[in-house]
Protein backbone atom coordinates (compact mmCIF):
# COMPACT_ATOMS: atom_id res chain seq x y z
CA UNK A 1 145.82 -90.37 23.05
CA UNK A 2 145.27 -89.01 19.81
CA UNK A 3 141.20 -88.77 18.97
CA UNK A 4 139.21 -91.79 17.21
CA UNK A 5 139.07 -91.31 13.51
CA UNK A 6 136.49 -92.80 11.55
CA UNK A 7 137.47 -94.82 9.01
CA UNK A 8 137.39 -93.26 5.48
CA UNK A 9 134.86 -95.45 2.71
CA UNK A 10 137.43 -96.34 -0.01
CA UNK A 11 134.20 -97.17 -2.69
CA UNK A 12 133.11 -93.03 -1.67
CA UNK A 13 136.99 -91.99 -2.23
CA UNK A 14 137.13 -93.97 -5.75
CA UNK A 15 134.30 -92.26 -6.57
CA UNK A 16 135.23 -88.61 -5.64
CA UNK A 17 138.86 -89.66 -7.08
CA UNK A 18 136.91 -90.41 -10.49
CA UNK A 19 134.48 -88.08 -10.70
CA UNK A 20 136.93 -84.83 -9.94
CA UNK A 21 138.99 -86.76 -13.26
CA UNK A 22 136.28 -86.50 -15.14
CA UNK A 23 135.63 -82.93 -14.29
CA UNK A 24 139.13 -82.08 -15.65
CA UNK A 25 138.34 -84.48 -18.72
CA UNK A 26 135.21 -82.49 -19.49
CA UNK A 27 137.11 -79.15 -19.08
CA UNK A 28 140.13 -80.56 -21.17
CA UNK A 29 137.54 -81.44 -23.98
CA UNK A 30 136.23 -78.17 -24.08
CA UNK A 31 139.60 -77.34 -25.63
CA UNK A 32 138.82 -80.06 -28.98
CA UNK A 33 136.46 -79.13 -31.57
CA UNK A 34 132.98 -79.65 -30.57
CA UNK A 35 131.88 -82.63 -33.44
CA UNK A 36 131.77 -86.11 -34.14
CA UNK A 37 132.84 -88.78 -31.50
CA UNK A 38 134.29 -85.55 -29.24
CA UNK A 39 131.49 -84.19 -29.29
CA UNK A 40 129.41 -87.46 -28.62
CA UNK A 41 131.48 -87.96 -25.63
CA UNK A 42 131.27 -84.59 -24.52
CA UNK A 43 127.21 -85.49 -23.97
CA UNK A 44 127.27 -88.13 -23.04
CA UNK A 45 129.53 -87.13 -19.79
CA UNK A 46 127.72 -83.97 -18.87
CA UNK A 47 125.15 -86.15 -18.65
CA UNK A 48 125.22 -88.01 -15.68
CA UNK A 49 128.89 -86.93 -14.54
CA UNK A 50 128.07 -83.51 -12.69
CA UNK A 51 124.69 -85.23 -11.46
CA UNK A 52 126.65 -88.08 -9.46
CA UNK A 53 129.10 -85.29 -8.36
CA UNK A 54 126.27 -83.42 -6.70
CA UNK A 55 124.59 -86.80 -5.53
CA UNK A 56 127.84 -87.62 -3.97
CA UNK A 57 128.28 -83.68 -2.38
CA UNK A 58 124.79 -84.03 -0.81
CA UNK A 59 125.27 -87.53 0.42
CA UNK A 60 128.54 -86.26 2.60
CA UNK A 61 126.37 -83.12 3.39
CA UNK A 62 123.57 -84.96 4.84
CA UNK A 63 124.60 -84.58 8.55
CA UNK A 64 125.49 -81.06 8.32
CA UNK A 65 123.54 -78.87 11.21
CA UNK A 66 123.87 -75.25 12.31
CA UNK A 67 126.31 -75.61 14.88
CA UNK A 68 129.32 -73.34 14.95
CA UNK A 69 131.95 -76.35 14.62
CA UNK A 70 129.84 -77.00 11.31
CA UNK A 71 129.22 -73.59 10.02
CA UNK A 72 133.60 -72.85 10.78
CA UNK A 73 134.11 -75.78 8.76
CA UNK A 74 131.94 -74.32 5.48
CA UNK A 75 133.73 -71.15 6.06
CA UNK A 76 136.80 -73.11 6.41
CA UNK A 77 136.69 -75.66 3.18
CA UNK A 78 134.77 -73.87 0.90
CA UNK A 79 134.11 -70.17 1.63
CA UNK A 80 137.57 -69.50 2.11
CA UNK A 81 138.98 -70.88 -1.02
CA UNK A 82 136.35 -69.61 -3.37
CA UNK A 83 137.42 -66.25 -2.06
CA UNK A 84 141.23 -67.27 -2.36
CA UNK A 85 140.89 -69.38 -6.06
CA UNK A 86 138.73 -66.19 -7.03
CA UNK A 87 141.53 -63.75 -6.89
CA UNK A 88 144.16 -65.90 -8.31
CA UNK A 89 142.02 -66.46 -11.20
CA UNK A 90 141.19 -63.50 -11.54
CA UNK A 91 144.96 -62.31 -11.76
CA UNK A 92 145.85 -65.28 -14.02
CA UNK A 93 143.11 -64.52 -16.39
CA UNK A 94 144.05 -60.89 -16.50
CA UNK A 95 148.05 -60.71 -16.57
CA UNK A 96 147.95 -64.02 -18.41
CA UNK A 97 144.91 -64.44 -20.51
CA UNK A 98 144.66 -60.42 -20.73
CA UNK A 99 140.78 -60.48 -20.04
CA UNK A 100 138.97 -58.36 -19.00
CA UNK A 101 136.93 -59.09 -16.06
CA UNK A 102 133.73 -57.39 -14.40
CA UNK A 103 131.50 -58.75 -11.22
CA UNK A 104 134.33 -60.28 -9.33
CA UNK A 105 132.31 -62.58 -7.06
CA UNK A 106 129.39 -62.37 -7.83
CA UNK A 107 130.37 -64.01 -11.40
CA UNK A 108 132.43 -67.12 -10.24
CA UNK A 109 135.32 -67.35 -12.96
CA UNK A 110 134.60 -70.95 -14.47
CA UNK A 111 134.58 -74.10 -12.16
CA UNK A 112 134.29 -72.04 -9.23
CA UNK A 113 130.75 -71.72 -9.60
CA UNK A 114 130.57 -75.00 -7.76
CA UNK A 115 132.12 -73.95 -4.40
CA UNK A 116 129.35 -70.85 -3.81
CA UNK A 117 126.68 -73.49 -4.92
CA UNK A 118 127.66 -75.67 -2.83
CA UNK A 119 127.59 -73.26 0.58
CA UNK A 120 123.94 -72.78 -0.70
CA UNK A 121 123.44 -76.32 -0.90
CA UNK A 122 124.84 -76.94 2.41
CA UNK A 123 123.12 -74.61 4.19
CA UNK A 124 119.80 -75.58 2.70
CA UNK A 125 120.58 -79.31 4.25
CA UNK A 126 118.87 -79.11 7.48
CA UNK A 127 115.95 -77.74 5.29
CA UNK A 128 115.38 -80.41 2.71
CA UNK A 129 116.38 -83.08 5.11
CA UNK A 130 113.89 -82.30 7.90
CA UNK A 131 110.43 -83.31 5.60
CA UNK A 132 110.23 -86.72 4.37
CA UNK A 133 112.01 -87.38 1.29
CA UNK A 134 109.13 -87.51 -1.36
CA UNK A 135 108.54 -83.96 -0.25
CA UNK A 136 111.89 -82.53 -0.20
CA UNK A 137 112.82 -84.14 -3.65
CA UNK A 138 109.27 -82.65 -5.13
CA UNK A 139 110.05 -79.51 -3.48
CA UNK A 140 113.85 -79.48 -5.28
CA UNK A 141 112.39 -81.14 -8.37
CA UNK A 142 110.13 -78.01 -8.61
CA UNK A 143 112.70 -75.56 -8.16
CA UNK A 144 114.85 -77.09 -10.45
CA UNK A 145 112.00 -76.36 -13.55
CA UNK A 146 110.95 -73.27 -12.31
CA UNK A 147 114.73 -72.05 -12.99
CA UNK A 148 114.65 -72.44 -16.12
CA UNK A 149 111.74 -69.95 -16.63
CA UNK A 150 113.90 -67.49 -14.62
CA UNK A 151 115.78 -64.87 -16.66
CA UNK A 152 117.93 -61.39 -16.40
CA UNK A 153 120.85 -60.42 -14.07
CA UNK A 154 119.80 -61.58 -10.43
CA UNK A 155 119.39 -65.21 -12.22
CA UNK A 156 122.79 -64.88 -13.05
CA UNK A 157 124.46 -63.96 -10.07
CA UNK A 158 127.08 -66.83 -8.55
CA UNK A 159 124.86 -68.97 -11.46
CA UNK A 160 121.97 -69.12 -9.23
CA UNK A 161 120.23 -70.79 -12.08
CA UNK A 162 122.75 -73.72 -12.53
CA UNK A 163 122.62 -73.88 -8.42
CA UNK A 164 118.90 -74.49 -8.27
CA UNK A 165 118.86 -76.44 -11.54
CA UNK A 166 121.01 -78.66 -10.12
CA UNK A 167 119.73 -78.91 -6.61
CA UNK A 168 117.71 -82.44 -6.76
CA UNK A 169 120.60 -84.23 -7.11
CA UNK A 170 122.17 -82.69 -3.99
CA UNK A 171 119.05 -83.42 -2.26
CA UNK A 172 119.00 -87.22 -3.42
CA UNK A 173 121.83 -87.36 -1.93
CA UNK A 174 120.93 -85.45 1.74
CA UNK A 175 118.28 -88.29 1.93
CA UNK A 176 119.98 -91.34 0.85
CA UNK A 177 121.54 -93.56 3.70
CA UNK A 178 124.28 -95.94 3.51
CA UNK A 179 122.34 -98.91 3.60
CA UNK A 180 120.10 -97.30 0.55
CA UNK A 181 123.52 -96.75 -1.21
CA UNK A 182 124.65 -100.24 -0.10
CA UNK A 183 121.56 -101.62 -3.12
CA UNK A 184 123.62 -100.05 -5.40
CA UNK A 185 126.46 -103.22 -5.01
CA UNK A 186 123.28 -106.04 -4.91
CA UNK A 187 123.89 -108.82 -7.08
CA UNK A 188 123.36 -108.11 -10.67
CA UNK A 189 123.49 -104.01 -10.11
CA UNK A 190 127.17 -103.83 -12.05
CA UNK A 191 125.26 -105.50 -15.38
CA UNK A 192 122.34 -103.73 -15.09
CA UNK A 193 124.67 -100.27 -14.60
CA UNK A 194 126.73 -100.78 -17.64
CA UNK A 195 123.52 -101.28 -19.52
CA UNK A 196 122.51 -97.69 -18.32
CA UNK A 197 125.12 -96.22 -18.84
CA UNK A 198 125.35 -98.05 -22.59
CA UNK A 199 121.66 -96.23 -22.93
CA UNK A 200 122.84 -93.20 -21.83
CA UNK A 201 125.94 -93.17 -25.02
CA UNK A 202 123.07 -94.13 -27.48
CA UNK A 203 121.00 -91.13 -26.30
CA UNK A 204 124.05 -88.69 -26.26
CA UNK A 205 124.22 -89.75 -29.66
CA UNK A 206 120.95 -87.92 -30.55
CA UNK A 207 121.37 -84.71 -27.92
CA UNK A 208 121.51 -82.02 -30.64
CA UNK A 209 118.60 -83.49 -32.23
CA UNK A 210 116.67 -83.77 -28.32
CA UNK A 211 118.04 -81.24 -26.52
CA UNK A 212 121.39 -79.61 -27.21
CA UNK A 213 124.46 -79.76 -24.73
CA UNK A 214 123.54 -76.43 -23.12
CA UNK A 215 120.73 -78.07 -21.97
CA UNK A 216 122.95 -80.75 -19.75
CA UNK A 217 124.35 -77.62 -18.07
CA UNK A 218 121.29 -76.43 -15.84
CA UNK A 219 122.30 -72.95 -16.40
CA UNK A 220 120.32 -71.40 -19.50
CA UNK A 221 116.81 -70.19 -19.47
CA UNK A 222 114.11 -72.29 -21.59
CA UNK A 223 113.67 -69.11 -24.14
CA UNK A 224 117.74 -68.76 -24.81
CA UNK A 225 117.34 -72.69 -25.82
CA UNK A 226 114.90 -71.56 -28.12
CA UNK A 227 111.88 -73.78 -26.49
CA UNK A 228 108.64 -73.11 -24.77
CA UNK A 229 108.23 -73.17 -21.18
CA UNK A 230 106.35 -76.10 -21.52
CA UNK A 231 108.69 -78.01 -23.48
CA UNK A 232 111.49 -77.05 -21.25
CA UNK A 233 110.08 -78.51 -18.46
CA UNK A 234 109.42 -81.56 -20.25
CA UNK A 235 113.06 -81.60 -20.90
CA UNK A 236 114.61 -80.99 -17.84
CA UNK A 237 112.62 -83.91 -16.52
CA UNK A 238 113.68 -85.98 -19.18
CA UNK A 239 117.50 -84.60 -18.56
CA UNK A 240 116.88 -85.45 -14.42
CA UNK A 241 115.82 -88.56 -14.77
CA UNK A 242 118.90 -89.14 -17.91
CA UNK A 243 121.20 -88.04 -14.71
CA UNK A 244 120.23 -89.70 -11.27
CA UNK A 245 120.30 -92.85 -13.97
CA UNK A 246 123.51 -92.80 -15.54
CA UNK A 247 124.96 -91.09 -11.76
CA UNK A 248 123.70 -94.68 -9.92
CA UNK A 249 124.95 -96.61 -12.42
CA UNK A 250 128.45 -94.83 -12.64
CA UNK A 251 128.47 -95.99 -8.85
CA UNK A 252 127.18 -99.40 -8.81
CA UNK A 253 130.45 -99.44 -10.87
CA UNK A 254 132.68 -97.92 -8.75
CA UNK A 255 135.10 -100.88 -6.91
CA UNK A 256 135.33 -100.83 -3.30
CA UNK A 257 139.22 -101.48 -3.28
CA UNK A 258 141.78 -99.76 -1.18
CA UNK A 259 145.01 -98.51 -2.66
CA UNK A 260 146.72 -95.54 -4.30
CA UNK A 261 143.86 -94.16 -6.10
CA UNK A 262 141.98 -94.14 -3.26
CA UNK A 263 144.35 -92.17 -1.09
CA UNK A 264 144.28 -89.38 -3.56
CA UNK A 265 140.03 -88.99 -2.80
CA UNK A 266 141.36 -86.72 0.06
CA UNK A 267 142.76 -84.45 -2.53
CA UNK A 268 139.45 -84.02 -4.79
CA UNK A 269 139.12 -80.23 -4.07
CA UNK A 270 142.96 -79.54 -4.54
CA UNK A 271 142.34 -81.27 -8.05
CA UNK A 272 139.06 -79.29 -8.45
CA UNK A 273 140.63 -75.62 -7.97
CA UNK A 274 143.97 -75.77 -9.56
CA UNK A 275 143.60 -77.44 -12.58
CA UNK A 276 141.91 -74.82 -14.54
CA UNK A 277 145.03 -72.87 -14.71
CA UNK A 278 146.50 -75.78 -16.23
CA UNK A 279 143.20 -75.65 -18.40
CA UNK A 280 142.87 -71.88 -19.34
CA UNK A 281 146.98 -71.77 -19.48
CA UNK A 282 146.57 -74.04 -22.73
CA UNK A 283 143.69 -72.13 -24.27
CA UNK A 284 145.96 -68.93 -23.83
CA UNK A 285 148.90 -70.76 -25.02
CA UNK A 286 147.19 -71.51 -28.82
CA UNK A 287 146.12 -75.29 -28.10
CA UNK A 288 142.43 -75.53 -29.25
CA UNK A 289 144.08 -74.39 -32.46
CA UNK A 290 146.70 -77.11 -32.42
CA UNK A 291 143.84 -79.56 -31.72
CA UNK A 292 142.07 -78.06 -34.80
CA UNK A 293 145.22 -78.63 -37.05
CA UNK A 294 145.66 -82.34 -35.70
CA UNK A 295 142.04 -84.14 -35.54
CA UNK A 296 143.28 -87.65 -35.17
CA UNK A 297 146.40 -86.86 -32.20
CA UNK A 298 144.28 -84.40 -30.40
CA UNK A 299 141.69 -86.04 -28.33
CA UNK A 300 143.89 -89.24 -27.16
CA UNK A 301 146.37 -87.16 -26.46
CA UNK A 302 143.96 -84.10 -24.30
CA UNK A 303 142.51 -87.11 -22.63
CA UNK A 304 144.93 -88.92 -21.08
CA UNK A 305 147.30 -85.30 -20.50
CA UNK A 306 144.19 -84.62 -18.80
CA UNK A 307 143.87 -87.84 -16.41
CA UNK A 308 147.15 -87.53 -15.81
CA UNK A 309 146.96 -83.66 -14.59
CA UNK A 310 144.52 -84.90 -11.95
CA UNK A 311 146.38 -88.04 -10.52
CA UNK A 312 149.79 -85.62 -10.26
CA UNK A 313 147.54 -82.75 -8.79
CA UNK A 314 146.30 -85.35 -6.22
CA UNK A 315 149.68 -87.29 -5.64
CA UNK A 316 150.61 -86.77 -1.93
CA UNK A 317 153.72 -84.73 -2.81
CA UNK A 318 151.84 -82.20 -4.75
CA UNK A 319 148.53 -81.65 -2.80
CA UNK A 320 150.31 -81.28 0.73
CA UNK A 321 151.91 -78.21 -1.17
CA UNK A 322 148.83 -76.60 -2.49
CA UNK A 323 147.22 -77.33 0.48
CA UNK A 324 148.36 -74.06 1.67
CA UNK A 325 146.29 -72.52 -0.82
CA UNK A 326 142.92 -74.68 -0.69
CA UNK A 327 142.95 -74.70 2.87
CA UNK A 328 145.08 -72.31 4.66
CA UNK A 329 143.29 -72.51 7.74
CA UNK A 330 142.29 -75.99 8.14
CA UNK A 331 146.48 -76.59 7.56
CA UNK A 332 147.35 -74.18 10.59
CA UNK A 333 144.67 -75.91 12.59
CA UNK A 334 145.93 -78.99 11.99
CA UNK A 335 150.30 -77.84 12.63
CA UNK A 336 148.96 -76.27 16.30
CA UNK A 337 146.79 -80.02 16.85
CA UNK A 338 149.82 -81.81 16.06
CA UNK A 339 152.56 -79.42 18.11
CA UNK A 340 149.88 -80.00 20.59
CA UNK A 341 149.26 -83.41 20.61
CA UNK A 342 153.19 -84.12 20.36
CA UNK A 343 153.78 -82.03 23.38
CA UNK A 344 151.39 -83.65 25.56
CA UNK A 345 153.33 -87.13 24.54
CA UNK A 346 156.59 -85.96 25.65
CA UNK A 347 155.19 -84.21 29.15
CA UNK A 348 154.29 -87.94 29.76
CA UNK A 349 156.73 -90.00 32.73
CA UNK A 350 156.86 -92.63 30.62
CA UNK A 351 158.07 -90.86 27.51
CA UNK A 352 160.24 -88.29 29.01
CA UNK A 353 164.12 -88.62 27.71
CA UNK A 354 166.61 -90.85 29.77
CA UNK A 355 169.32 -88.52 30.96
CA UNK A 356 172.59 -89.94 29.64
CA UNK A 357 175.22 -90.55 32.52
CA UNK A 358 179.07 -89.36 32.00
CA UNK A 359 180.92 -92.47 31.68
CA UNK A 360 183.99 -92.85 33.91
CA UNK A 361 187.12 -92.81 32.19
CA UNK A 362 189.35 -95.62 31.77
């Protein structure tokens, strides 16, 4: 009998589905000039977006324990590929991009950042989950500020200061249950989330004059920002609580439906690592200066191109393919389970072939 699954939360695969878009959306307007209602938008999703994609990494971290079936499975998903999507990236950005590259990694080339932050993160889980969670959030919360006084080459190293910068959100997530995420779909929560996140735009609207979009990045000391320790932590609070807002509301919205979009949560990492060659193959290619030259046909058209790279990176025909690549291990793991599993079914009486009797001739 094949083992008990447990059955997958469609609302937390809608989520991951629409959060890893908006990841490539964010990357893809990196490619538009930096101004007006681009730029507006560009705030006003690094606000909140990468906050309710740690929330949500944290929240599936939470029962993660130092056991070797556990620690395999980091090394598996997410150790493995940084160390495989590192290389190729590296080789694409050279023979492709012809870059020049240093600190292979201990730099993480672009989005990859993510995966060696989030092996810290998940390690640190049986840490931050074992005090109660006032303490463990104050204990993040502090971290998180005292980053941004940090400065010089050890800070930068696999972007320890985005990592910690960054870490309260994964711990709000180690600490919140399901039923505490159930509050999130109480009655009135979807009208009181679209309000937020309404706030949220109007603020964006006014982040150069606040803060500056480096600031929604978690990564740059207070000084480069040009502001006083003092004011930066006064910031960064300001940005934290901007972020855990606009990351609740974004799933208070989130529909708990089943159906296609849901089946392609499974695929969020695929999506994730591959399409920033798709990204960086554009740059090389000359299009941030054909989205210079056409202003008006740029955006719609590096949005939805962008969308649509992540549903056809997570369609079931193409992320069974790169599968190989994300998870090379995890795939052979699973061909030897089923070979297994498949031969055990056909040793059984009941299932073994009838043997086909000659018949007579007539």
């Amino acid at each position: 009998m094949p083992p008990h699954r447990i059955a997958r939360d469609p609302w937390l695969d809608n989520a991951k589905m629409a959060l890893v878009t908006l990841v490539v959306v964010g990357h893809a307007c990196a490619l538009l000039p930096a101004d007006g209602l681009v730029g507006h938008f560009y705030d006003f999703l690094y606000a909140w977006h990468m906050p309710a994609f740690v929330f949500v990494s944290g929240y599936l971290s939470r029962t993660f324990e130092y056991s070797p079936e556990r620690l395999w499975q980091l090394v598996r998903t997410v150790a493995v590929p940084y160390v495989v999507f590192e290389c190729l990236m590296a080789l694409f950005r050279i023979h492709v991009g012809g870059e020049q590259l240093e600190d292979l990694f201990t730099d993480p080339h672009w989005p990859l950042w993510f995966l060696t932050a989030l092996i810290c993160w998940r390690l640190s889980t049986p840490v931050f989950r074992a005090p109660p969670a006032v303490i463990g959030l104050a204990v993040a919360v502090g971290l998180c500020l005292w980053s941004g006084t940090v400065d010089g080459e050890t800070a930068e190293m696999f972007d320890l200061t985005r990592m910690i910068g960054l870490l309260p959100f994964f711990v709000l997530g180690v600490h919140t249950t399901p039923d505490r995420l159930e509050r999130l779909r109480g009655p009135g929560a979807r009208w009181i989330a679209a309000a937020t996140l309404g706030a949220v735009w109007l603020l964006a609207a006014r982040t150069d004059d606040l803060a500056g979009t480096h600031w929604l990045y978690y990564a740059t000391p207070y000084d480069e920002l040009g502001s006083s320790d003092a004011r930066g932590v006064v910031t960064r609070l300001a940005l934290l609580g901007i972020g855990a807002a606009g990351a609740f509301a974004f799933l208070a919205l989130v529909p708990r439906v089943h159906g296609w979009f849901t089946r392609m949560g499974a695929a969020t990492l695929v999506v994730y690592l591959c399409h920033g060659f798709v990204v960086r193959g554009l740059e090389y290619g000359g299009y941030v200066e054909w989205a210079a030259a056409h202003p008006l046909v740029a955006p719609p058209v590096t949005l939805v191109g962008a969308a649509l790279l992540a549903l056809a990176l997570a369609a079931p025909p193409v992320s069974r393919r790169l599968e190989l690549l994300v998870d090379p291990f995890g795939k052979a793991e699973r061909q030897v389970q089923q070979a297994v599993e498949l031969s055990v079914v056909a040793q059984q009486p009941g299932n073994l072939p009838a043997m086909r009797t000659q018949e007579p001739i007539r």
